[in-house]
N, C-alpha and C. Protein backbone atom coordinates (compact mmCIF):
# COMPACT_ATOMS: atom_id res chain seq x y z
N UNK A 1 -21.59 22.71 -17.86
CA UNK A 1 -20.33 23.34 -17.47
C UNK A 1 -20.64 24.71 -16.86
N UNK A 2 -19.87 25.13 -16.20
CA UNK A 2 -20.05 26.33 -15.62
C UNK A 2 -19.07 27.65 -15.83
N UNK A 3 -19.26 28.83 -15.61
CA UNK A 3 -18.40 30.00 -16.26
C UNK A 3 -17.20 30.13 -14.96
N UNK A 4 -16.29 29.69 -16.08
CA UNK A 4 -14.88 29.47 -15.32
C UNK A 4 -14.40 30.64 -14.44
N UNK A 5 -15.36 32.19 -14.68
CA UNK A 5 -14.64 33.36 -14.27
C UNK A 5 -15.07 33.39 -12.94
N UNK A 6 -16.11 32.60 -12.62
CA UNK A 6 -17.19 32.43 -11.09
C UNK A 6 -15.54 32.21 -9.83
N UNK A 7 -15.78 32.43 -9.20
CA UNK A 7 -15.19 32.01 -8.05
C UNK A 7 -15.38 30.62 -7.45
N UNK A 8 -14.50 29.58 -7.26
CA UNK A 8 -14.87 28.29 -7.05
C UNK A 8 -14.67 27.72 -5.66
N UNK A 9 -15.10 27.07 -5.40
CA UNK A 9 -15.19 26.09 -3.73
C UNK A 9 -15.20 24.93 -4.18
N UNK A 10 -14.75 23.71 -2.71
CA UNK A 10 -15.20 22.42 -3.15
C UNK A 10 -15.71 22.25 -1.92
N UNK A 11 -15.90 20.77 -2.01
CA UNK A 11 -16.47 20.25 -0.26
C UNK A 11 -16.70 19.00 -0.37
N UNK A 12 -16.75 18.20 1.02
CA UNK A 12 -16.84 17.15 0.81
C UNK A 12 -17.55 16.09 1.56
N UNK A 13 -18.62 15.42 1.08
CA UNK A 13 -19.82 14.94 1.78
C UNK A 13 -19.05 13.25 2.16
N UNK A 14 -18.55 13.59 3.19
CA UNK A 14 -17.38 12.29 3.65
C UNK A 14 -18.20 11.51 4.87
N UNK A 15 -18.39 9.71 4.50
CA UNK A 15 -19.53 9.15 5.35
C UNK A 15 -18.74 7.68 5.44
N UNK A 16 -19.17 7.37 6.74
CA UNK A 16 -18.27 6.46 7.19
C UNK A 16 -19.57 5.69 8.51
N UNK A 17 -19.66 4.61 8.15
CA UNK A 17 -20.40 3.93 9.28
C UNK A 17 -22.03 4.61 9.30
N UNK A 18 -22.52 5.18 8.28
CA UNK A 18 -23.84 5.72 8.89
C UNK A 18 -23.36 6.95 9.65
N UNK A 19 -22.10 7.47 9.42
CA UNK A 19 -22.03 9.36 10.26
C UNK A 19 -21.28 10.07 9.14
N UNK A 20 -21.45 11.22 9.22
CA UNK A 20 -20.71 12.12 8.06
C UNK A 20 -20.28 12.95 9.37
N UNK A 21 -18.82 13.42 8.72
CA UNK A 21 -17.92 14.51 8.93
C UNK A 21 -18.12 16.12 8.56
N UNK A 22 -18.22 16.28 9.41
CA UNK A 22 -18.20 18.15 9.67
C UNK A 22 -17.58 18.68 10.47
N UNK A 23 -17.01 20.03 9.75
CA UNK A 23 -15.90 20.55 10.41
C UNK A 23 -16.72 22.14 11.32
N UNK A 24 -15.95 22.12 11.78
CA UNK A 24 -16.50 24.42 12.56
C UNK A 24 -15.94 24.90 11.68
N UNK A 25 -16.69 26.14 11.49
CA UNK A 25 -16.57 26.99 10.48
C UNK A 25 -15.68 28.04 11.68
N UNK A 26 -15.02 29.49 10.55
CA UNK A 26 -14.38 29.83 10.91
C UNK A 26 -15.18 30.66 12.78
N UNK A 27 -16.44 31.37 12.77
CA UNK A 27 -17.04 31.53 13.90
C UNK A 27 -17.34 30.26 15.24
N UNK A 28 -17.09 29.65 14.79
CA UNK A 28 -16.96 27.94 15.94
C UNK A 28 -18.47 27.94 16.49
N UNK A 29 -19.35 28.38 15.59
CA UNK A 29 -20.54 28.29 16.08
C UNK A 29 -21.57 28.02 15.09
N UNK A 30 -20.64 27.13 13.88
CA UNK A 30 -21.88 26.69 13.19
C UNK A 30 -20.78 25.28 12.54
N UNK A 31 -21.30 24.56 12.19
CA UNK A 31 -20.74 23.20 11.09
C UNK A 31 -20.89 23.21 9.30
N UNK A 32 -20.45 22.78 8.98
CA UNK A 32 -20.05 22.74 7.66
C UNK A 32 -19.31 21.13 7.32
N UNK A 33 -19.56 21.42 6.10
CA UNK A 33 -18.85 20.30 5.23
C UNK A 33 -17.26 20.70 4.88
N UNK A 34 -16.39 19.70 5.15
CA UNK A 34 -15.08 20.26 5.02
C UNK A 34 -14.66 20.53 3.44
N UNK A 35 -14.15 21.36 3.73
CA UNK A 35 -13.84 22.38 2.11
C UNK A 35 -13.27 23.73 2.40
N UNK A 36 -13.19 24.14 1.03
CA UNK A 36 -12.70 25.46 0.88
C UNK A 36 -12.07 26.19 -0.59
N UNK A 37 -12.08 27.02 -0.61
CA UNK A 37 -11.96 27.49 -2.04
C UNK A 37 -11.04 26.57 -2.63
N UNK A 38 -11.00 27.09 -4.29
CA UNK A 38 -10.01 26.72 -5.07
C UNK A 38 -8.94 27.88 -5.34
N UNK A 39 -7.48 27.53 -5.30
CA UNK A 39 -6.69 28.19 -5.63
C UNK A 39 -6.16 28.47 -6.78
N UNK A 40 -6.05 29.79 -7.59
CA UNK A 40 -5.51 29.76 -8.81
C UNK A 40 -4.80 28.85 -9.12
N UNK A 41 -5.20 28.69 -10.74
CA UNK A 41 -4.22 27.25 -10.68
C UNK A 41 -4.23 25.98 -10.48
N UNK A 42 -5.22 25.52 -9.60
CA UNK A 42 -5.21 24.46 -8.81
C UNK A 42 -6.74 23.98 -9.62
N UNK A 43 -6.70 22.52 -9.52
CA UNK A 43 -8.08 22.14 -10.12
C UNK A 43 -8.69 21.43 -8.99
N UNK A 44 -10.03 21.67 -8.99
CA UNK A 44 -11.22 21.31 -7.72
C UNK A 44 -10.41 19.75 -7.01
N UNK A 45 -9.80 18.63 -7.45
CA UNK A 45 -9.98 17.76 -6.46
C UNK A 45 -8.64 18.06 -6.30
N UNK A 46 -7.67 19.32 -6.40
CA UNK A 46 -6.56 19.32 -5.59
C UNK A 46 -6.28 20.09 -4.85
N UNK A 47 -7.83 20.84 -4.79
CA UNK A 47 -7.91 21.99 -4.06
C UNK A 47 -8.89 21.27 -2.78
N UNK A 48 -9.72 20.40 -3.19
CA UNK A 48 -10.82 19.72 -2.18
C UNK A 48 -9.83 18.47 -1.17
N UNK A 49 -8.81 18.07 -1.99
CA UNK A 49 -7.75 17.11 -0.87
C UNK A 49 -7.04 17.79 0.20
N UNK A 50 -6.39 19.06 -0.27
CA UNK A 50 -5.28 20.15 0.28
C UNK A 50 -6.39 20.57 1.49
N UNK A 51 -7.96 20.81 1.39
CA UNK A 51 -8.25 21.68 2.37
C UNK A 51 -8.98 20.38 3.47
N UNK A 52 -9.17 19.08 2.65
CA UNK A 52 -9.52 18.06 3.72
C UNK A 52 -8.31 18.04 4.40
N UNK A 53 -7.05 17.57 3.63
CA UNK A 53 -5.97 17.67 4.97
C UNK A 53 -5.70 18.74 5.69
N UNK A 54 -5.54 19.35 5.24
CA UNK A 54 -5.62 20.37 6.23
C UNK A 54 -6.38 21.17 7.38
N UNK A 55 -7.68 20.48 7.48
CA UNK A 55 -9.64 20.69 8.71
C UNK A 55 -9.11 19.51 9.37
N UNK A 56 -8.73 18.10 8.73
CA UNK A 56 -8.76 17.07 9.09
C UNK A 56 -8.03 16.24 9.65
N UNK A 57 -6.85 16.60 8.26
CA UNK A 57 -5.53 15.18 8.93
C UNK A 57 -5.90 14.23 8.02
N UNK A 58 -6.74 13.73 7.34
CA UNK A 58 -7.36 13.01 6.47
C UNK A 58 -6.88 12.91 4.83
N UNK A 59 -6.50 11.84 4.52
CA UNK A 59 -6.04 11.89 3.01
C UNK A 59 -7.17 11.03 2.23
N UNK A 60 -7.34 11.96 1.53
CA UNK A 60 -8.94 11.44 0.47
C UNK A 60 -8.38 11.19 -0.58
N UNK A 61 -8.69 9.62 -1.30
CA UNK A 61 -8.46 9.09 -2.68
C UNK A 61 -9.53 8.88 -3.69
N UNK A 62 -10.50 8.42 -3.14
CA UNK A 62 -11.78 7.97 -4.26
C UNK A 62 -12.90 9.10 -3.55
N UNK A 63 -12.95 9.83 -4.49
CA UNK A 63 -13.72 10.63 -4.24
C UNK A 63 -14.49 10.88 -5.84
N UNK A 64 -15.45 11.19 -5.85
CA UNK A 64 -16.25 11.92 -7.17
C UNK A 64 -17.46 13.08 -6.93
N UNK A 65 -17.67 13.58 -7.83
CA UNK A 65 -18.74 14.95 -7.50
C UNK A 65 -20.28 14.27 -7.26
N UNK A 66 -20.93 14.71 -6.62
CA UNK A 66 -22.14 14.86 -5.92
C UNK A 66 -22.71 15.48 -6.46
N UNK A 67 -22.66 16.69 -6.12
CA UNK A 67 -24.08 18.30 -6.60
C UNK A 67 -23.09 18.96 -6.66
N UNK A 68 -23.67 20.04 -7.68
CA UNK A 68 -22.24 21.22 -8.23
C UNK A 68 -23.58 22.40 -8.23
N UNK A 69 -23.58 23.43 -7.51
CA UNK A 69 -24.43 24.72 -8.17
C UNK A 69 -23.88 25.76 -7.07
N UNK A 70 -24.53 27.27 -6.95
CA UNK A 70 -23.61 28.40 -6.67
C UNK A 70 -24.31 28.22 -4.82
N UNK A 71 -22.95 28.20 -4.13
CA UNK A 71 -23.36 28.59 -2.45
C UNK A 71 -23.08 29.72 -1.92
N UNK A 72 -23.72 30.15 -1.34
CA UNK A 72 -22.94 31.19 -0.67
C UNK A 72 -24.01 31.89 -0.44
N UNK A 73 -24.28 33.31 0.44
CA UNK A 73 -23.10 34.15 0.65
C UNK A 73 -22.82 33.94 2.16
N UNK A 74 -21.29 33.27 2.18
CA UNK A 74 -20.88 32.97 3.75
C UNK A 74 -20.34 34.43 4.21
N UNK A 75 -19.80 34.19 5.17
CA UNK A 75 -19.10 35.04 6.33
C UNK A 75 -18.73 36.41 5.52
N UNK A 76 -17.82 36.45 3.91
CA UNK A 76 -16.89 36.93 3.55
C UNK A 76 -17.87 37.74 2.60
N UNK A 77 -19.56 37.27 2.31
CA UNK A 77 -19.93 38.05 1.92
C UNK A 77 -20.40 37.68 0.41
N UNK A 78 -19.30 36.81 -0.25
CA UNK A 78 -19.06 36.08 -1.51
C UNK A 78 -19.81 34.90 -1.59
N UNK A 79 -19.80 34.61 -3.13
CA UNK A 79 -21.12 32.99 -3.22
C UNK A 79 -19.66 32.57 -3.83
N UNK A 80 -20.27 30.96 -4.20
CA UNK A 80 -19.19 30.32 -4.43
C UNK A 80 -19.92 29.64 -5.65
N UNK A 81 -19.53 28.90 -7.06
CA UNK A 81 -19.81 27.85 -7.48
C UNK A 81 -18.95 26.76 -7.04
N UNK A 82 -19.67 25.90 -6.57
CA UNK A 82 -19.14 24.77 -5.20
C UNK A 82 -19.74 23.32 -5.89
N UNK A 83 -18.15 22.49 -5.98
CA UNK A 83 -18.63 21.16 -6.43
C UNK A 83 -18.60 20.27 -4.72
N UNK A 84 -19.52 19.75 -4.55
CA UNK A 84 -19.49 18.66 -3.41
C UNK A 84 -19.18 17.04 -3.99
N UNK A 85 -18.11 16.99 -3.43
CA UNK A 85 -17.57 15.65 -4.00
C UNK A 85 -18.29 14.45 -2.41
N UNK A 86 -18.01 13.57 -3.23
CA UNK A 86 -18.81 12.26 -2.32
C UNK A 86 -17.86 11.50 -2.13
N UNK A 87 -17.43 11.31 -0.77
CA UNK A 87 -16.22 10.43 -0.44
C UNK A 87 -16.55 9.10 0.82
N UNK A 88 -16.40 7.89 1.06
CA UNK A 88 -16.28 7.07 2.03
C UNK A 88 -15.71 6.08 2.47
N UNK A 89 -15.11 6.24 3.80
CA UNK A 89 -14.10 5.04 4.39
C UNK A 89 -14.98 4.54 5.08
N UNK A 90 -14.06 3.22 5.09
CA UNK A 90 -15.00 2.15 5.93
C UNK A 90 -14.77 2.03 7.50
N UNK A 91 -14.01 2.81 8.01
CA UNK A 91 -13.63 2.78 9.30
C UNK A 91 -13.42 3.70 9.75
N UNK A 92 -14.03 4.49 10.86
CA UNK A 92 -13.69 5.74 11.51
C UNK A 92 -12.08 5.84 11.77
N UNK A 93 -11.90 6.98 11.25
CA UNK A 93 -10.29 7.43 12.00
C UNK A 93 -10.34 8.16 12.48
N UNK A 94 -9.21 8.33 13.37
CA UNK A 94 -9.13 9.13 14.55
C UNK A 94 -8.37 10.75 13.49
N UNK A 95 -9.29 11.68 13.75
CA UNK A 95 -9.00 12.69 13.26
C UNK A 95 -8.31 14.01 14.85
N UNK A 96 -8.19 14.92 13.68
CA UNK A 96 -7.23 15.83 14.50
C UNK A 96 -8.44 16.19 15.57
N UNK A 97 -7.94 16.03 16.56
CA UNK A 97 -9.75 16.89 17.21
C UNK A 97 -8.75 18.26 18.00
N UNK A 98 -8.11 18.24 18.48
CA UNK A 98 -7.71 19.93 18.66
C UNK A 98 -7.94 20.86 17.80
N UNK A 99 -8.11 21.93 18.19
CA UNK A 99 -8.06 22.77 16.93
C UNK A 99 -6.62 22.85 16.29
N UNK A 100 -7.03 23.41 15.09
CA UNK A 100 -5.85 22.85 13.93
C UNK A 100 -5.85 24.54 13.00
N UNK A 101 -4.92 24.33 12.28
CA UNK A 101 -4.96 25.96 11.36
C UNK A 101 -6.55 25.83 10.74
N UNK A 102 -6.56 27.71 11.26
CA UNK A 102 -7.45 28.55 10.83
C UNK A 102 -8.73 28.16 11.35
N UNK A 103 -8.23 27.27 13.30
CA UNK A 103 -9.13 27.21 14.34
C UNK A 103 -10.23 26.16 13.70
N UNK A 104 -10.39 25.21 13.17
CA UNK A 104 -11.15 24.58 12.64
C UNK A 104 -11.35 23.18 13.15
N UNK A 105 -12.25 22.59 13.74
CA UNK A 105 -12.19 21.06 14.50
C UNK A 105 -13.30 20.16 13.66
N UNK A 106 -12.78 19.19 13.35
CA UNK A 106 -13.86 17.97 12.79
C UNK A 106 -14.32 17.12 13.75
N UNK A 107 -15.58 16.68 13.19
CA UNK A 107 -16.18 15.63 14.09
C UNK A 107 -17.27 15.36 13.63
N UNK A 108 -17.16 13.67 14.11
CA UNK A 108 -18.10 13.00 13.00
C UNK A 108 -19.88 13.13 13.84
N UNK A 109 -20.78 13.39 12.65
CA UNK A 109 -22.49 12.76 13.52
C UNK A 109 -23.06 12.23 12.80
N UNK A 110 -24.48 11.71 13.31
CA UNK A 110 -24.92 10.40 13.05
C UNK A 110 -26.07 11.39 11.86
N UNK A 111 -26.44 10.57 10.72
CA UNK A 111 -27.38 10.90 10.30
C UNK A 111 -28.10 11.61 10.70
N UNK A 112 -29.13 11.58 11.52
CA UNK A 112 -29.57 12.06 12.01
C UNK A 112 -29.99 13.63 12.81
N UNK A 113 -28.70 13.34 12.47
CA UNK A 113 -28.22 14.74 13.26
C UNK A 113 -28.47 16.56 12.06
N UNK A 114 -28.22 15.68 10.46
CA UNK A 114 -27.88 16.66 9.68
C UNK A 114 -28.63 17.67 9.40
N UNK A 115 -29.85 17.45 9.58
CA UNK A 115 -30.69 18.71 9.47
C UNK A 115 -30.42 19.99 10.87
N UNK A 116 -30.52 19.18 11.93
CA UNK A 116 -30.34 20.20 13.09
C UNK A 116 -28.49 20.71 13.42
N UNK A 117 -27.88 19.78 13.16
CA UNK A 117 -26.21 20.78 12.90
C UNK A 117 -25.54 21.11 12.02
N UNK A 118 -26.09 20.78 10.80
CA UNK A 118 -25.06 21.27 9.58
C UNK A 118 -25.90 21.74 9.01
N UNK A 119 -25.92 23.46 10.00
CA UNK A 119 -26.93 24.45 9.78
C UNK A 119 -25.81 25.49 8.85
N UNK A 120 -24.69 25.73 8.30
CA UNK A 120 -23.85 26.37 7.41
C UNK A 120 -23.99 26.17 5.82
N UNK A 121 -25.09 27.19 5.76
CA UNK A 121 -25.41 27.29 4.14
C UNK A 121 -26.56 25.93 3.80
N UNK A 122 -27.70 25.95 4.85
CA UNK A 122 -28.53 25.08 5.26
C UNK A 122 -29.54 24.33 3.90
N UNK A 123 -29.40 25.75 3.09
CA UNK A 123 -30.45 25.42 1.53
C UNK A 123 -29.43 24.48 0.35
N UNK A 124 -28.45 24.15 0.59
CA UNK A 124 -27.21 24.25 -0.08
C UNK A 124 -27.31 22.76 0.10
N UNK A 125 -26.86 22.31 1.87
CA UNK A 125 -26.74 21.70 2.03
C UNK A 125 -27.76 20.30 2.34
N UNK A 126 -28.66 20.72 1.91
CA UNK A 126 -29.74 20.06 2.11
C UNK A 126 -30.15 18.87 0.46
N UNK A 127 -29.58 20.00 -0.06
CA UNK A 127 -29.74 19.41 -1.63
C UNK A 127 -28.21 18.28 -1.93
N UNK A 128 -27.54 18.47 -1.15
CA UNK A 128 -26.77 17.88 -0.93
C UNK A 128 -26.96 16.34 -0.30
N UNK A 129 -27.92 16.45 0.54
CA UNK A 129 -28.24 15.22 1.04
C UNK A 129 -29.12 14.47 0.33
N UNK A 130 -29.68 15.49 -0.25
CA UNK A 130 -30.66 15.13 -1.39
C UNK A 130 -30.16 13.54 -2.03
N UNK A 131 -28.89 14.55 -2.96
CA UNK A 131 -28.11 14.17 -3.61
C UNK A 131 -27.62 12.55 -3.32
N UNK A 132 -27.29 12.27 -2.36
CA UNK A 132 -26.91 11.68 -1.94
C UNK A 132 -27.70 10.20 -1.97
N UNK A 133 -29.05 10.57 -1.36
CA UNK A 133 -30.05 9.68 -0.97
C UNK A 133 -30.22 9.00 -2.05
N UNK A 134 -30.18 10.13 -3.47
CA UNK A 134 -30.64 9.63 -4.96
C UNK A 134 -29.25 8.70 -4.98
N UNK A 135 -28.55 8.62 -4.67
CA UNK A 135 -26.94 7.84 -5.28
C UNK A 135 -27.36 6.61 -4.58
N UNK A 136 -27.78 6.51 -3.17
CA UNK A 136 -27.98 5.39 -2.71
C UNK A 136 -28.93 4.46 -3.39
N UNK A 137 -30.32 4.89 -3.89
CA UNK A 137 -31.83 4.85 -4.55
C UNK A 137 -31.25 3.41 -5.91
């Protein structure tokens, strides 16, 4: 368990067809996993749905945690203790691709791709894939 007084994030390692989803971060010059803090009050997967719909357009149901440990320090300066939840549909949808509130665009890439663009909090996210590989294993 972790000390509730930490400041919290979620995120979400969302894979569909062999591509995962990443959104622009607020500078539009790096990618990320879609997420975003937790709001007083609010508990991690209703804070991790509220900020997928809202990057995305996307309504997430089966989702569960991945890797949970502290990320950060982004843009604002702050770390986060950040649960990455593990989510997947079986069919690409057509997501918002304009930019959308708080300038943010999703778009899906191929495996392949994750080491060289989902360079946002790169040590973080790496263990993340980690993570992942072990779930498949």
């Amino acid at each position: 368990m972790y000390n509730t007084n930490l400041k919290r994030a979620v995120c979400v390692f969302l894979i569909c067809e062999n591509k995962f989803l990443a959104v622009t971060r607020k500078n539009k010059e790096s990618w990320g996993l879609p997420g975003g803090k937790v709001d007083e009050g609010e508990s991690e997967e209703q804070a991790l749905k509220r900020e997928v719909l809202e990057e995305t357009g996307l309504i997430l149901n089966d989702i569960f945690p991945l890797h949970v440990s502290m990320c950060g320090a982004g843009e604002d300066g702050l770390s986060f203790w950040t649960t990455t939840y593990f989510a997947q549909i079986d069919k690409e949808t057509s997501l918002r691709v304009q930019e959308i509130e708080k300038g943010i665009v999703p778009k899906w890439f191929e495996f392949s791709e994750f080491d060289s663009e989902l360079n946002h909090f790169k040590h973080y996210n790496i263990n993340v894939l980690n993570a992942y590989m072990n779930l498949k294993n």
